[in-house]
C-alpha atoms as a PDB file:
ATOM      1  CA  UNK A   1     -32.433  16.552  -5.365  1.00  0.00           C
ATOM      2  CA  UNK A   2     -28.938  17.598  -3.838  1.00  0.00           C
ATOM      3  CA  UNK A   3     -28.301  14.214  -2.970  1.00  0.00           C
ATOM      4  CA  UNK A   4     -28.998  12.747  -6.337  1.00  0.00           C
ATOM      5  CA  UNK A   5     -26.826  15.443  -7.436  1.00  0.00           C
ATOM      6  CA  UNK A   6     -24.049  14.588  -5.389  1.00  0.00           C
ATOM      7  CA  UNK A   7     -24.234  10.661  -5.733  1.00  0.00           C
ATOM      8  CA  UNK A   8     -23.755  11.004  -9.254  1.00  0.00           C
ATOM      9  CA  UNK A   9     -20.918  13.199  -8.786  1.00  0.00           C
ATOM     10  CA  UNK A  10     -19.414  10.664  -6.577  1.00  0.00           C
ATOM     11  CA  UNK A  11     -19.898   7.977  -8.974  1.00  0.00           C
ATOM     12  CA  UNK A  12     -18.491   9.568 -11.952  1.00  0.00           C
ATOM     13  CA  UNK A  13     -15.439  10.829  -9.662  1.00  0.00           C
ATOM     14  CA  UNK A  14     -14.483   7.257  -8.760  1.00  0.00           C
ATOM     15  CA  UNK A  15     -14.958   5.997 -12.473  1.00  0.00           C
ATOM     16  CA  UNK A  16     -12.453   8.746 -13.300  1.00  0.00           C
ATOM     17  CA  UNK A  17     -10.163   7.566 -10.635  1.00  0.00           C
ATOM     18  CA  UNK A  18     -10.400   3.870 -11.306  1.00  0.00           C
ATOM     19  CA  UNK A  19      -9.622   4.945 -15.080  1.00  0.00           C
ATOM     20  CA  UNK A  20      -6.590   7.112 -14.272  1.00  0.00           C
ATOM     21  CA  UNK A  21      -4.720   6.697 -11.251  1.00  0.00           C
ATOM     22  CA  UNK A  22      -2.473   4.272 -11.765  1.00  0.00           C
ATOM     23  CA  UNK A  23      -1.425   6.244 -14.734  1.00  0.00           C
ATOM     24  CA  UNK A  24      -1.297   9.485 -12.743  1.00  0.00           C
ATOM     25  CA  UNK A  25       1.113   7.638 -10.549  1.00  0.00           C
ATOM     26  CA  UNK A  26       3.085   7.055 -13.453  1.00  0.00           C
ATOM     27  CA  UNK A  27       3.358   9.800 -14.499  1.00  0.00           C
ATOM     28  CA  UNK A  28       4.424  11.002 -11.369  1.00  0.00           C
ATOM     29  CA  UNK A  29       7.125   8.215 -10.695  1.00  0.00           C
ATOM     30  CA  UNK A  30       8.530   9.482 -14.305  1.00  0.00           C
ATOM     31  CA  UNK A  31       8.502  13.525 -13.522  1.00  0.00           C
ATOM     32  CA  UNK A  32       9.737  12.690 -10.047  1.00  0.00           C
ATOM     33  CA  UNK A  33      12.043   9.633 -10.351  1.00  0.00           C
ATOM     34  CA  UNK A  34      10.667   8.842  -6.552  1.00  0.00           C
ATOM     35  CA  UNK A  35       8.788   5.862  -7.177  1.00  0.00           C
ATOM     36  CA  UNK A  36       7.932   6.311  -3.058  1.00  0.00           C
ATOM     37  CA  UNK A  37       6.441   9.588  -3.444  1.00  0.00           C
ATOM     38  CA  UNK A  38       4.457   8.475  -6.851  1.00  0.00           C
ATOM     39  CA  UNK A  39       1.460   7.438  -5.034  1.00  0.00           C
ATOM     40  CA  UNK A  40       1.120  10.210  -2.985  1.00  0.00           C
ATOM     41  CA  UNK A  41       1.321  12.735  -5.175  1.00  0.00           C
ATOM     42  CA  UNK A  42      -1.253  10.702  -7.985  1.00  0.00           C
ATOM     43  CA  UNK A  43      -3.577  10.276  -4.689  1.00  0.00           C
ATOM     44  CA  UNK A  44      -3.042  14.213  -3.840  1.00  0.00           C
ATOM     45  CA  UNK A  45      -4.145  15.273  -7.373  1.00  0.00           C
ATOM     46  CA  UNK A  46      -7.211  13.122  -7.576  1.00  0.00           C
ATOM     47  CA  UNK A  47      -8.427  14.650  -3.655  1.00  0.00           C
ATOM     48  CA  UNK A  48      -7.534  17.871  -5.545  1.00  0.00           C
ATOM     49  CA  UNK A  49      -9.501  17.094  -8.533  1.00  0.00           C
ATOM     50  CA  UNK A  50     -12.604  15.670  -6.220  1.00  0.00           C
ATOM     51  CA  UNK A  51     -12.354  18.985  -4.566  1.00  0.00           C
ATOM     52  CA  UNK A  52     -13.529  20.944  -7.959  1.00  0.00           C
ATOM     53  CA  UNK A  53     -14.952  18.079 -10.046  1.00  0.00           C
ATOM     54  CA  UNK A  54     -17.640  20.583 -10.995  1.00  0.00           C
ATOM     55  CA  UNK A  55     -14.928  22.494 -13.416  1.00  0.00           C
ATOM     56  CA  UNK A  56     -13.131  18.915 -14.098  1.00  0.00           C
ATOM     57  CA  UNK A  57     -15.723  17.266 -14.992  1.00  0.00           C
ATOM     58  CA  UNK A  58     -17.177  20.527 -17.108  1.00  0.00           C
ATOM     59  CA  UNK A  59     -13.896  20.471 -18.816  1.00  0.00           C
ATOM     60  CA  UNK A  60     -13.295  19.496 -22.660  1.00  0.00           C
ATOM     61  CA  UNK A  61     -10.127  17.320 -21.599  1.00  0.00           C
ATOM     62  CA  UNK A  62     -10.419  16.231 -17.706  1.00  0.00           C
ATOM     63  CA  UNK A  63      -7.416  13.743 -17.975  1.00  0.00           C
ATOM     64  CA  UNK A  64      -5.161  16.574 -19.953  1.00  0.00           C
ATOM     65  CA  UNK A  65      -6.423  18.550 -16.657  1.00  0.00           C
ATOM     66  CA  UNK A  66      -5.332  15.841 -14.499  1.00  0.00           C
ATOM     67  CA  UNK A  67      -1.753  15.414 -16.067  1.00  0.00           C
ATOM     68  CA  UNK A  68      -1.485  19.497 -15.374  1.00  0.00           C
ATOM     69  CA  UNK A  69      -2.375  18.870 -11.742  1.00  0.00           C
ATOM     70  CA  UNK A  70       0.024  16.069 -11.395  1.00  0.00           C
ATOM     71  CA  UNK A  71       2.857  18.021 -13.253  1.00  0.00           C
ATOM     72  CA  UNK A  72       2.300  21.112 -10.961  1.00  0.00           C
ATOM     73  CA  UNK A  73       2.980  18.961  -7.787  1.00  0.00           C
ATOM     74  CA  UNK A  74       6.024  16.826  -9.282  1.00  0.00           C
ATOM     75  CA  UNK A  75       7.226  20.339 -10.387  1.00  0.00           C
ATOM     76  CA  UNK A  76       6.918  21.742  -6.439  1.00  0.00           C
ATOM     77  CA  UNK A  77       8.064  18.670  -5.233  1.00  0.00           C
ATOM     78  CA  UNK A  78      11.165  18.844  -6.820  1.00  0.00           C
ATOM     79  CA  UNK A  79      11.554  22.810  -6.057  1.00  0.00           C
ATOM     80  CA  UNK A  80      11.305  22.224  -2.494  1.00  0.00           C
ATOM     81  CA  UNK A  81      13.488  18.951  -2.653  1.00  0.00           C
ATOM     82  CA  UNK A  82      16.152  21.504  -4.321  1.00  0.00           C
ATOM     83  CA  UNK A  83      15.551  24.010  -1.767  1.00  0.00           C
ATOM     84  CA  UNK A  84      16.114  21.030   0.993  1.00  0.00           C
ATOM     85  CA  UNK A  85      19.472  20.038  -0.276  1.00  0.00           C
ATOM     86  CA  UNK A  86      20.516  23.359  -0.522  1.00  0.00           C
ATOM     87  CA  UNK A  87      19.589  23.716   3.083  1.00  0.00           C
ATOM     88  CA  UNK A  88      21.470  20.827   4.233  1.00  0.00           C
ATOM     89  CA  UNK A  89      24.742  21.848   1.987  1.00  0.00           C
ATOM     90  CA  UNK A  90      25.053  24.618   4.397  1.00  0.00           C
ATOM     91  CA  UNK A  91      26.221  22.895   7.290  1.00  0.00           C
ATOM     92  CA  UNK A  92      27.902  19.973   5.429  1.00  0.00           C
ATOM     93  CA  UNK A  93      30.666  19.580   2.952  1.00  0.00           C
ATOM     94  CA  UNK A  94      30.229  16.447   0.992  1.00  0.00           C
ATOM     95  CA  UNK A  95      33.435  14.711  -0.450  1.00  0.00           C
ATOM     96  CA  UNK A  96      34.166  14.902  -3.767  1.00  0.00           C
ATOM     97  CA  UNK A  97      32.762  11.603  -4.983  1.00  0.00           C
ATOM     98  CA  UNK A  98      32.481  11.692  -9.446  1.00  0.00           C
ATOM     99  CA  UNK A  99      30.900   8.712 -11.146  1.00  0.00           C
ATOM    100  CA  UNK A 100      31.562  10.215 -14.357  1.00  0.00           C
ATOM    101  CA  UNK A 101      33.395   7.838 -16.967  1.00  0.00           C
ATOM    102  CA  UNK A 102      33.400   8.345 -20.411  1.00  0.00           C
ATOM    103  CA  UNK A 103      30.925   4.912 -20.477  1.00  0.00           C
ATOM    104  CA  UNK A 104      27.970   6.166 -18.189  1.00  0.00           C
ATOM    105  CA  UNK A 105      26.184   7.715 -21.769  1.00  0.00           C
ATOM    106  CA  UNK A 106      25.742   3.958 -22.627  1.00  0.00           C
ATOM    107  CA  UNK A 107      25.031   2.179 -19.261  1.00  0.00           C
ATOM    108  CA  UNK A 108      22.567   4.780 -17.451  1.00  0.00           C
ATOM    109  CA  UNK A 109      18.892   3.783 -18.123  1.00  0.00           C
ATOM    110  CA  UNK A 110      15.792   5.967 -19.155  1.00  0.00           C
ATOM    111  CA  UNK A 111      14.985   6.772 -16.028  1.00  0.00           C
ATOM    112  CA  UNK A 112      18.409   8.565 -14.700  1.00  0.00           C
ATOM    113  CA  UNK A 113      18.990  10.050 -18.190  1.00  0.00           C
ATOM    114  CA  UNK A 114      14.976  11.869 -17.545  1.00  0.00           C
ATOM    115  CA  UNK A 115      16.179  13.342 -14.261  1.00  0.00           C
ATOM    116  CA  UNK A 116      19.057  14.597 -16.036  1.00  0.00           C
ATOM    117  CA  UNK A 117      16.528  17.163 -17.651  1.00  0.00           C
ATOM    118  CA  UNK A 118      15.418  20.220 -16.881  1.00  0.00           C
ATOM    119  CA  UNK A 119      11.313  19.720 -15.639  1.00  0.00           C
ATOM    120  CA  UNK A 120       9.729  21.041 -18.582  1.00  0.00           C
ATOM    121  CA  UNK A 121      11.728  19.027 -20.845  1.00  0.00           C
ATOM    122  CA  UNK A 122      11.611  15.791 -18.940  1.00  0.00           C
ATOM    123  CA  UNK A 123       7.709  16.372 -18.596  1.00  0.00           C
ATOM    124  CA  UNK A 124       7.482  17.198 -22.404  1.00  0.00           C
ATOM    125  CA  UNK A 125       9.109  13.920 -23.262  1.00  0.00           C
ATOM    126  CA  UNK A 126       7.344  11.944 -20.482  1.00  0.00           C
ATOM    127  CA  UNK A 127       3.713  13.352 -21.503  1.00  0.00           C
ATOM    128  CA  UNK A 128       4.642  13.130 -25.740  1.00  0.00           C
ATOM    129  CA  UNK A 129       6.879   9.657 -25.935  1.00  0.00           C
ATOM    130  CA  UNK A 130       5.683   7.782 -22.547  1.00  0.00           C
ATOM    131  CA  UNK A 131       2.303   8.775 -22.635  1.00  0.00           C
ATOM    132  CA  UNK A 132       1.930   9.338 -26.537  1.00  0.00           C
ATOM    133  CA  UNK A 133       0.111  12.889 -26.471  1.00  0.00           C
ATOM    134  CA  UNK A 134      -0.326  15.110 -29.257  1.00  0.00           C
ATOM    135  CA  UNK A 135       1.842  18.418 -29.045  1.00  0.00           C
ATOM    136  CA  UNK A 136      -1.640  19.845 -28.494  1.00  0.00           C
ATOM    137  CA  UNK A 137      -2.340  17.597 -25.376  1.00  0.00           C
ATOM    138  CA  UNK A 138       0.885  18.111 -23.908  1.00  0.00           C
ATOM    139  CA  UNK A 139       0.731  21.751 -24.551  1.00  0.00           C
ATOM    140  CA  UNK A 140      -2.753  21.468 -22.661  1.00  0.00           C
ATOM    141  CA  UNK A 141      -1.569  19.334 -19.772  1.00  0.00           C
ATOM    142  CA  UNK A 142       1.435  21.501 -19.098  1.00  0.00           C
ATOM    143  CA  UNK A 143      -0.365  25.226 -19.747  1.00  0.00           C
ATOM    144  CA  UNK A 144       2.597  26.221 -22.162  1.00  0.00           C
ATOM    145  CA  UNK A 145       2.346  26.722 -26.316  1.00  0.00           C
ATOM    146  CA  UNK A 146       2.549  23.810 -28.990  1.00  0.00           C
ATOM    147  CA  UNK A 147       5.341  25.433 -30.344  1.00  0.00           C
ATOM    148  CA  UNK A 148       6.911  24.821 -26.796  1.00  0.00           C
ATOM    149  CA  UNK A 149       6.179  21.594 -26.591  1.00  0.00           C
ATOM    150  CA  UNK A 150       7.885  21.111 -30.086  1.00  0.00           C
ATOM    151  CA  UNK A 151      11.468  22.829 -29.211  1.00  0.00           C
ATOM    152  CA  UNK A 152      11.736  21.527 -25.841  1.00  0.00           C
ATOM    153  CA  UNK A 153      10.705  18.056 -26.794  1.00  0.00           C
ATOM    154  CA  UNK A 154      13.410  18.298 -29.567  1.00  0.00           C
ATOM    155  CA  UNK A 155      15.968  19.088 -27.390  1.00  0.00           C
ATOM    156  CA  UNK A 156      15.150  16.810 -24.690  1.00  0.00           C
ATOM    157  CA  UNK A 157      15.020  13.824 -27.354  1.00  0.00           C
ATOM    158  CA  UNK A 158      18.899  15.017 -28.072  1.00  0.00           C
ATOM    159  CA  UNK A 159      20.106  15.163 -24.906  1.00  0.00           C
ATOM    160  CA  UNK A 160      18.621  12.050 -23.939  1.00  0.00           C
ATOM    161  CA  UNK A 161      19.814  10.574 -27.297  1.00  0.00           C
ATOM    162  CA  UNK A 162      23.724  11.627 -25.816  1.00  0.00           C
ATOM    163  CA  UNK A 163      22.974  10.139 -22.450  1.00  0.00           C
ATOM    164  CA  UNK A 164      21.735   6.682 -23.094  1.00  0.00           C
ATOM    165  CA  UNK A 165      24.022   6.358 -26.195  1.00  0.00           C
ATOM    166  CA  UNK A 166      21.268   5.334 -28.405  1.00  0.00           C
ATOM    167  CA  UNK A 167      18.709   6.162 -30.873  1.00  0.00           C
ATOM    168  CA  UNK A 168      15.459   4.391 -29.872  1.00  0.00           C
ATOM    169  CA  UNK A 169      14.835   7.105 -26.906  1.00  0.00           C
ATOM    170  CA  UNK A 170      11.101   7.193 -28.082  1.00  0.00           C
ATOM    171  CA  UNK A 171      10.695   3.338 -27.690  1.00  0.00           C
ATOM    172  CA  UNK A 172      12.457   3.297 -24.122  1.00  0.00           C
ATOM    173  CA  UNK A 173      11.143   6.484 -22.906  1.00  0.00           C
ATOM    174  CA  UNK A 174       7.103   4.621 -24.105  1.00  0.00           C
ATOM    175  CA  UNK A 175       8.711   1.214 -22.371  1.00  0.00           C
ATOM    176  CA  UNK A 176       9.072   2.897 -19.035  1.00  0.00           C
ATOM    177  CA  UNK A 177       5.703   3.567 -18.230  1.00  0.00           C
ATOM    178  CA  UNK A 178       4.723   0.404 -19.263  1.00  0.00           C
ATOM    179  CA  UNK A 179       5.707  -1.182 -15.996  1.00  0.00           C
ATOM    180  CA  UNK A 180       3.833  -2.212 -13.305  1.00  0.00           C
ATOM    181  CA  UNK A 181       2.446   0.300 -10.936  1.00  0.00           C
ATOM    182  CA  UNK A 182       3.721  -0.186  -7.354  1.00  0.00           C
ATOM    183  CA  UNK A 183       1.098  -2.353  -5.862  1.00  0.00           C
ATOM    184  CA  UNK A 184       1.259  -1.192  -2.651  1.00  0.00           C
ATOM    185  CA  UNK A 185      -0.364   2.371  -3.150  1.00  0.00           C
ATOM    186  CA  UNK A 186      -3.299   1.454  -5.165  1.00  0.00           C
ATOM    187  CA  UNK A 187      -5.208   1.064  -1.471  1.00  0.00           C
ATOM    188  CA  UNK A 188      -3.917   3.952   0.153  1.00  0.00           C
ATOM    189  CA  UNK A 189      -5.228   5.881  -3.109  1.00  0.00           C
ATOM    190  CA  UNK A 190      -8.538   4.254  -2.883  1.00  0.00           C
ATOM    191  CA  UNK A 191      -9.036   5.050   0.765  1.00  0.00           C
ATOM    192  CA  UNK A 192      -8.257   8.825   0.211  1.00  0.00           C
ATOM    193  CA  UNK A 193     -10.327   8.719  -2.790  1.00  0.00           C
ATOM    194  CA  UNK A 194     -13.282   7.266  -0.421  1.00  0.00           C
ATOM    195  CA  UNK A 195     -13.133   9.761   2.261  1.00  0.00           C
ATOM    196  CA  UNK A 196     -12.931  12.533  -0.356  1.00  0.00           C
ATOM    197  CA  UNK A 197     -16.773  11.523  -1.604  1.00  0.00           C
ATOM    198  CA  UNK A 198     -17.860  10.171   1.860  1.00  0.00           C
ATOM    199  CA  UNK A 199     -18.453   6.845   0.299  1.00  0.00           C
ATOM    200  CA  UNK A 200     -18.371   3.699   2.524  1.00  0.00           C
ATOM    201  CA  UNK A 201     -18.240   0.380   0.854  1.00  0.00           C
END
């Protein structure tokens, strides 16, 4: 009976994951703006995920859950990426380079302008424009309030609005994650997602 149990488990799991990775990894190229680490932190959400799909699957929005989990690791990615540089600014002195020019508003693209933000703002506007959730689901995805998600998305969508120099923000922001995903990770995440469930094919 255990077994039945747990093969149906399995299945579901991988219909989840063929269903949502690639967006996961999205989602995490956006947050991150490390296209090379998307993959691997979509694939270590979903092994997180397999790991308690008893409570995913039991709860009322599994891919809001999913977004959280991804957010969470972008968010302590970036921390300890921070934390790295800071490190390595100990024992070096970089030169003064500037790229600033009063023209970079109008010629850097959606992506820069996003890492520009602050996380919660840049997730806000990733999960609400890119991925068009409600305030609610965003709210969800991210564990803060609606109202939240409302002023931080507001000021996000202004700051962005001064960066790129323009006022179609929402229709870039939704353009960006409607690129390819990197082909080259969608195995890698299939293998992990395999040895999670003990599934051979």
């Amino acid at each position: 009976m255990g077994t039945v149990v747990d093969d149906a488990a399995s299945v579901e799991f991988h219909a989840f994951f063929e269903r949502h990775y690639a967006e996961l990894s999205r989602l995490a190229h956006l947050l991150t703006g490390e296209p090379d680490t998307a993959d691997d932190l979509a694939a270590d959400a979903l092994l997180a995920l397999w790991h308690r799909w008893d409570r995913v699957r039991a709860a009322d929005h599994p891919a809001a859950y999913a977004r959280g989990v991804v957010a969470n690791l972008a968010h302590t990615r970036i921390r300890s990426a921070v934390r790295e540089r800071r490190r390595i600014a100990l024992f070096f002195t970089p030169r003064e380079e500037r790229t600033e020019n009063p023209d970079v508003p109008g010629v850097v693209d959606v992506q820069e302008a996003l890492r520009r933000l602050p996380f919660r703002k840049r997730a806000c506007v990733v999960l609400r424009h890119a991925f068009d959730l409600s305030e609610k689901d965003t709210a969800l995805a991210l564990g803060i309030s609606v109202g939240t998600v409302k002023s931080q998305t507001s000021k996000a969508m202004a700051e962005l609005q001064r960066l790129l120099g323009t006022q179609e923000v929402p229709r870039r922001v939704h353009a960006a994650v409607s690129a390819p995903a990197r082909g080259n990770g969608v195995g890698s995440l299939r293998e992990r997602a395999d040895g999670a469930t003990g599934r051979d094919r």
